[in-house]
Protein backbone atom coordinates (compact mmCIF):
# COMPACT_ATOMS: atom_id res chain seq x y z
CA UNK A 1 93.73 107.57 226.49
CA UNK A 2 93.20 106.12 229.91
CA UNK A 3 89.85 104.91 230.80
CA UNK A 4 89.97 107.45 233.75
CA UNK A 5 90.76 110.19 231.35
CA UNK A 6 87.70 109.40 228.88
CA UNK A 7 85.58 110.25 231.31
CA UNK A 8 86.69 113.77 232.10
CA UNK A 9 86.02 116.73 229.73
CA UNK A 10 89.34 119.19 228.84
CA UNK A 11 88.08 122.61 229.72
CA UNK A 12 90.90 125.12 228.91
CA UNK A 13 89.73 125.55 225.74
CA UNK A 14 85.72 126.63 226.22
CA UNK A 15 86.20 127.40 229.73
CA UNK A 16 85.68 131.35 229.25
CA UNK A 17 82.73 130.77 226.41
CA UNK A 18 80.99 128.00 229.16
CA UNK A 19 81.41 130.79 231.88
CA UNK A 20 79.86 133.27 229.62
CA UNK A 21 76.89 131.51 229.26
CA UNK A 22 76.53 130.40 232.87
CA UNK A 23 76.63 134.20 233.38
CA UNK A 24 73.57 135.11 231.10
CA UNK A 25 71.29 132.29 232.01
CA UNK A 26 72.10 132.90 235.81
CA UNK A 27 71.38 136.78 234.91
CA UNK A 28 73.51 137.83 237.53
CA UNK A 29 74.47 141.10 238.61
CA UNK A 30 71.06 142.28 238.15
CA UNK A 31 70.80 142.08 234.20
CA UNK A 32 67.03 142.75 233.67
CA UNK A 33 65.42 140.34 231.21
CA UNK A 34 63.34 143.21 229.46
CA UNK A 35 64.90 146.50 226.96
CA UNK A 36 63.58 148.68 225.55
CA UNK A 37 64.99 150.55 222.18
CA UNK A 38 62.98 153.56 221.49
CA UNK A 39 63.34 155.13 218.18
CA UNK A 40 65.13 158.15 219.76
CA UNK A 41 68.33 156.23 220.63
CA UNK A 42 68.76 155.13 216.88
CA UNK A 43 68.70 158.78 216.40
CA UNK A 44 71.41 159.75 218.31
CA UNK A 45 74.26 157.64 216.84
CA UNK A 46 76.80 160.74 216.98
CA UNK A 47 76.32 161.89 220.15
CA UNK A 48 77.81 160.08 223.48
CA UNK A 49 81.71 159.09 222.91
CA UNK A 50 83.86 157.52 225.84
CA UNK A 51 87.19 157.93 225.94
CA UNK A 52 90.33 156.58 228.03
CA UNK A 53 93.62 155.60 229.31
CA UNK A 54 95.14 154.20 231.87
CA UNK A 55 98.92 154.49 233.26
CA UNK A 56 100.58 151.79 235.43
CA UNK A 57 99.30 153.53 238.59
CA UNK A 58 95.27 154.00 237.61
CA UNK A 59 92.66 154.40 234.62
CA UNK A 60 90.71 157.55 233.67
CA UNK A 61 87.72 158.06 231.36
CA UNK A 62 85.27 161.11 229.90
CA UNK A 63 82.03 161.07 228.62
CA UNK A 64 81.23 163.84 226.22
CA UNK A 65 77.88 164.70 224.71
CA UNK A 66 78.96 165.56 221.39
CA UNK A 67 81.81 167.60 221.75
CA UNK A 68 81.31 168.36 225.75
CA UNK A 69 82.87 166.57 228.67
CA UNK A 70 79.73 166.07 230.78
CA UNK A 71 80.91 163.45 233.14
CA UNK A 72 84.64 161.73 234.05
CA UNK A 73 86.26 159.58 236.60
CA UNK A 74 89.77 158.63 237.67
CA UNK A 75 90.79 155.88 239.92
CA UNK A 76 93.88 153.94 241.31
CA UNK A 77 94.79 150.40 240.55
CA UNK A 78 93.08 148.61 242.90
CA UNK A 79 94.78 145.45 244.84
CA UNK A 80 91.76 143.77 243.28
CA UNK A 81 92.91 144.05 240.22
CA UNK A 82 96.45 143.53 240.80
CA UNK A 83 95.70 140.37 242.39
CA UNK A 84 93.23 138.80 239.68
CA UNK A 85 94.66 140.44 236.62
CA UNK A 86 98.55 139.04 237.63
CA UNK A 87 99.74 142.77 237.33
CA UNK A 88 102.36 144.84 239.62
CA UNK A 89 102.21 148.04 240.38
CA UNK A 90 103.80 150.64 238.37
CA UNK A 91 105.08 148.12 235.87
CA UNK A 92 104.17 149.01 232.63
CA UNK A 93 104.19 145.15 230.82
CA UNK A 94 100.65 145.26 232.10
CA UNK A 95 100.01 148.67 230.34
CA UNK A 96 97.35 146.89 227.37
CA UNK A 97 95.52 145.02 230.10
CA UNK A 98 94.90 148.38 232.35
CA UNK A 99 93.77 150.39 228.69
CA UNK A 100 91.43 147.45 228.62
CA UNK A 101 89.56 147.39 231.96
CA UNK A 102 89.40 151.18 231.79
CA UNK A 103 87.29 150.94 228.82
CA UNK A 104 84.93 148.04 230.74
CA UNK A 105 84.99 150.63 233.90
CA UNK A 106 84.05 153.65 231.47
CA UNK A 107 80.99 152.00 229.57
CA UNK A 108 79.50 150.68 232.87
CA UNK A 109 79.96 154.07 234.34
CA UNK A 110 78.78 156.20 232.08
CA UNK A 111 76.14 153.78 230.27
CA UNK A 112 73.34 155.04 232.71
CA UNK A 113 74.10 158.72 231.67
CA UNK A 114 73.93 157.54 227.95
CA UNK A 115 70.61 156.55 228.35
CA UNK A 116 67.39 158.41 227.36
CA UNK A 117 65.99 157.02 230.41
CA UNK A 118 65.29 153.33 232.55
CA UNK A 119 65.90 150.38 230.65
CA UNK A 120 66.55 152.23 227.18
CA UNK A 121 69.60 151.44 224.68
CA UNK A 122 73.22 153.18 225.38
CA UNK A 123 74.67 153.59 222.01
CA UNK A 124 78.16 154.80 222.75
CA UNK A 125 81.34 155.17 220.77
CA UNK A 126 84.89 154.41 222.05
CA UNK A 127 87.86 156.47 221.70
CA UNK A 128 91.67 155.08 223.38
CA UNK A 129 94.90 155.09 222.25
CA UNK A 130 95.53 151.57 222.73
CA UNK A 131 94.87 149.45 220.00
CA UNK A 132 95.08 146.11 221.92
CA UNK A 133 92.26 147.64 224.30
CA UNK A 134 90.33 148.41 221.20
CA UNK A 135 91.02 144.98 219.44
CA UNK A 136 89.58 143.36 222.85
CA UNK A 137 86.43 145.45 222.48
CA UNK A 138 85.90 145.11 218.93
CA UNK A 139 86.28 141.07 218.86
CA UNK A 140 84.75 140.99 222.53
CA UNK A 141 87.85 138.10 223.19
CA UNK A 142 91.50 138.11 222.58
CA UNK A 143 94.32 135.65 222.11
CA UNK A 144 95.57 136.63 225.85
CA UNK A 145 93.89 135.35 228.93
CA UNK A 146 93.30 138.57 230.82
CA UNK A 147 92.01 140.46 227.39
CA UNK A 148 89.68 137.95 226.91
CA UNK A 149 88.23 138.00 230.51
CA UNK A 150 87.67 141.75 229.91
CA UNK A 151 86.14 140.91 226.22
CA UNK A 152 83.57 138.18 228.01
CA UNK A 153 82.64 141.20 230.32
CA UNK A 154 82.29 143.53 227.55
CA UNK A 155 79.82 140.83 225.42
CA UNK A 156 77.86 140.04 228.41
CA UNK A 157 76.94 143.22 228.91
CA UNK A 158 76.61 144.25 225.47
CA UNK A 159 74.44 140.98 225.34
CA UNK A 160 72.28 142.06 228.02
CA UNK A 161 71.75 145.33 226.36
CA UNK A 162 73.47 147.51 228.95
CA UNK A 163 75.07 149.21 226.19
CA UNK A 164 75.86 149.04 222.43
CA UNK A 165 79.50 150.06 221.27
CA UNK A 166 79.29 151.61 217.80
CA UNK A 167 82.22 152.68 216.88
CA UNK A 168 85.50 152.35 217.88
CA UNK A 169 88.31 155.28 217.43
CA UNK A 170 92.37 154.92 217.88
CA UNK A 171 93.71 158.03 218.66
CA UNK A 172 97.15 158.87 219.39
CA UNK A 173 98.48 159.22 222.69
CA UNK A 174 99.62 163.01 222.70
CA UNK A 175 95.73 164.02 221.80
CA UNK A 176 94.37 162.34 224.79
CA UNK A 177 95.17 164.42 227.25
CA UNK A 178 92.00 164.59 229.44
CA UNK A 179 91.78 160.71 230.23
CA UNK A 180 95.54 160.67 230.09
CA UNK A 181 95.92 163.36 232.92
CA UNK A 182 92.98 161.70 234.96
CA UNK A 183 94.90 158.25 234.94
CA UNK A 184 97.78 159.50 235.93
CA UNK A 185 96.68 161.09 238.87
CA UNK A 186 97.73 158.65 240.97
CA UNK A 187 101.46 158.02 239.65
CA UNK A 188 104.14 158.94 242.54
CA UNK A 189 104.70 161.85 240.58
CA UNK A 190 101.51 163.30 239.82
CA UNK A 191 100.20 163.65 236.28
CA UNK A 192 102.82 164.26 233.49
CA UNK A 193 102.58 167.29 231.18
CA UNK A 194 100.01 169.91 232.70
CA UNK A 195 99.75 169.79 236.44
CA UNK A 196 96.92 171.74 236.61
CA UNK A 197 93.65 170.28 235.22
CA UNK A 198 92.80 170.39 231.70
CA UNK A 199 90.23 172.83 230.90
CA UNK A 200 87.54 170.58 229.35
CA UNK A 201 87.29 169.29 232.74
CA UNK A 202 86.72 171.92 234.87
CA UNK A 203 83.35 171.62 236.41
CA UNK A 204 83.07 168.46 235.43
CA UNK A 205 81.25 165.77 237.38
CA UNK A 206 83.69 163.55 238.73
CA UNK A 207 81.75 159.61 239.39
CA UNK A 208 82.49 157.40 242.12
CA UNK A 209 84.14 154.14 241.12
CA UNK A 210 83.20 151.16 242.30
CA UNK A 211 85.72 148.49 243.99
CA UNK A 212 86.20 146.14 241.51
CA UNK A 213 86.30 142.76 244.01
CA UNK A 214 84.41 139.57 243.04
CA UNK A 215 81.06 140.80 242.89
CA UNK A 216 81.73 143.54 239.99
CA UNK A 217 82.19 140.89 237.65
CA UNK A 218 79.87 139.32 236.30
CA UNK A 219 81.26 136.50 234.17
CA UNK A 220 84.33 135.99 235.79
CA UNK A 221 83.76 133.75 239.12
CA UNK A 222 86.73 131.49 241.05
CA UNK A 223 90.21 131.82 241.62
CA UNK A 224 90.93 135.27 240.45
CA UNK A 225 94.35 134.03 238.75
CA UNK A 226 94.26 130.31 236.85
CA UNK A 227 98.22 128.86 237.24
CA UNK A 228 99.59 127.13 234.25
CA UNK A 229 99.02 123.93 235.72
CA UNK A 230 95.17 124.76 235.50
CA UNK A 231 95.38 125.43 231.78
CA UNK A 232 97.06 122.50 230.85
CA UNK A 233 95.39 120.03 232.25
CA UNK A 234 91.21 118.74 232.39
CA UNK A 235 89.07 119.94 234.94
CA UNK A 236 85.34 120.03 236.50
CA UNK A 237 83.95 123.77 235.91
């Protein structure tokens, strides 16, 4: 080892766990410092489930209290996301990553509905039919870059209290036909299956999405895509 090289610190290998915690000292994106967890919300472990999916073209969610959908949303894949995930539109090799931002998208959307009120505990389960999305939430990191940007997302804002996943549910593909037709709302061919809505979501609330540029992140800061040359060599944070 050179004497030049002793004196720099490899980061590839903590640089997502070091951003993390940059993230939750610098309590950005307005994480408040206070929760509160009323008795109430341990009482209602059953009662607010998320599910998704997400096609090459978009993502698509539901919220349903108990057994009713009460609240949904549907949205293309933004250039954002194309550009800082390394995805291309309409391709489906980036299918697990999309199944796993439209559960972050989902829980942040729908966490301030899940609430009793200001401040107070989310306790929401999560249903997809993507087990790789699910694996991501459940271990909050993954093996693969992109899943474990999403997975630092999901654990800061768990951390934070936001929201508390759980339970997780795999469900097969054919039974998910709400978030299924909402994600695929914006393939060139319209949804697959039913063209007209599902019935579970008529009258529905349909929620604005946010644009997912730098700002909606809140762990993940810099260069949206790190090249290979980044990850294999040492750097400054």
């Amino acid at each position: 080892m050179s004497s030049q090289s002793a004196n720099l610190i490899w980061t590839p290998q903590v640089r997502w766990s070091l951003r993390w915690i940059r993230a939750f000292f610098a309590g950005v994106a307005g994480a408040p410092l206070v929760r509160h967890i009323r008795m109430r919300d341990r009482r209602t472990l059953d009662r607010w489930l998320v599910a998704v999916d997400a096609s090459p073209w978009g993502l698509g969610g539901i919220l349903l209290d108990r057994h009713r959908v009460i609240a949904a949303f549907e949205d293309r894949v933004q250039d954002d996301d194309l550009s800082r995930l390394d995805l291309r539109l309409g391709e489906a090799a980036g299918q697990s990553i999309l199944e796993a931002l439209a559960a972050l998208v989902a829980l942040r959307l729908f966490a301030q509905l899940a609430g009793w009120d200001k401040g107070a505990a989310a306790r929401i389960a999560l249903r997809s039919d993507s087990k790789a999305a699910l694996g991501a939430a459940i271990n909050q990191a993954s093996p693969r870059s992109m899943m474990n940007a999403i997975g630092a997302e999901l654990a800061y804002d768990m951390g934070v209290g936001d929201y508390q996943v759980i339970f997780f549910d795999h469900t097969e593909g054919v039974a998910n036909v709400s978030p299924d037709w909402l994600s695929r709302r914006w393939a060139p061919t319209g949804p697959s299956g039913p063209k007209e809505r599902p019935a579970p979501l008529e009258g529905v609330q349909i929620l604005p999405v946010p644009k997912r540029a730098d700002a909606w992140w809140r762990t993940w800061r810099g260069p949206p895509v790190e090249t290979p040359a980044s990850r294999s060599s040492p750097d400054n944070l």
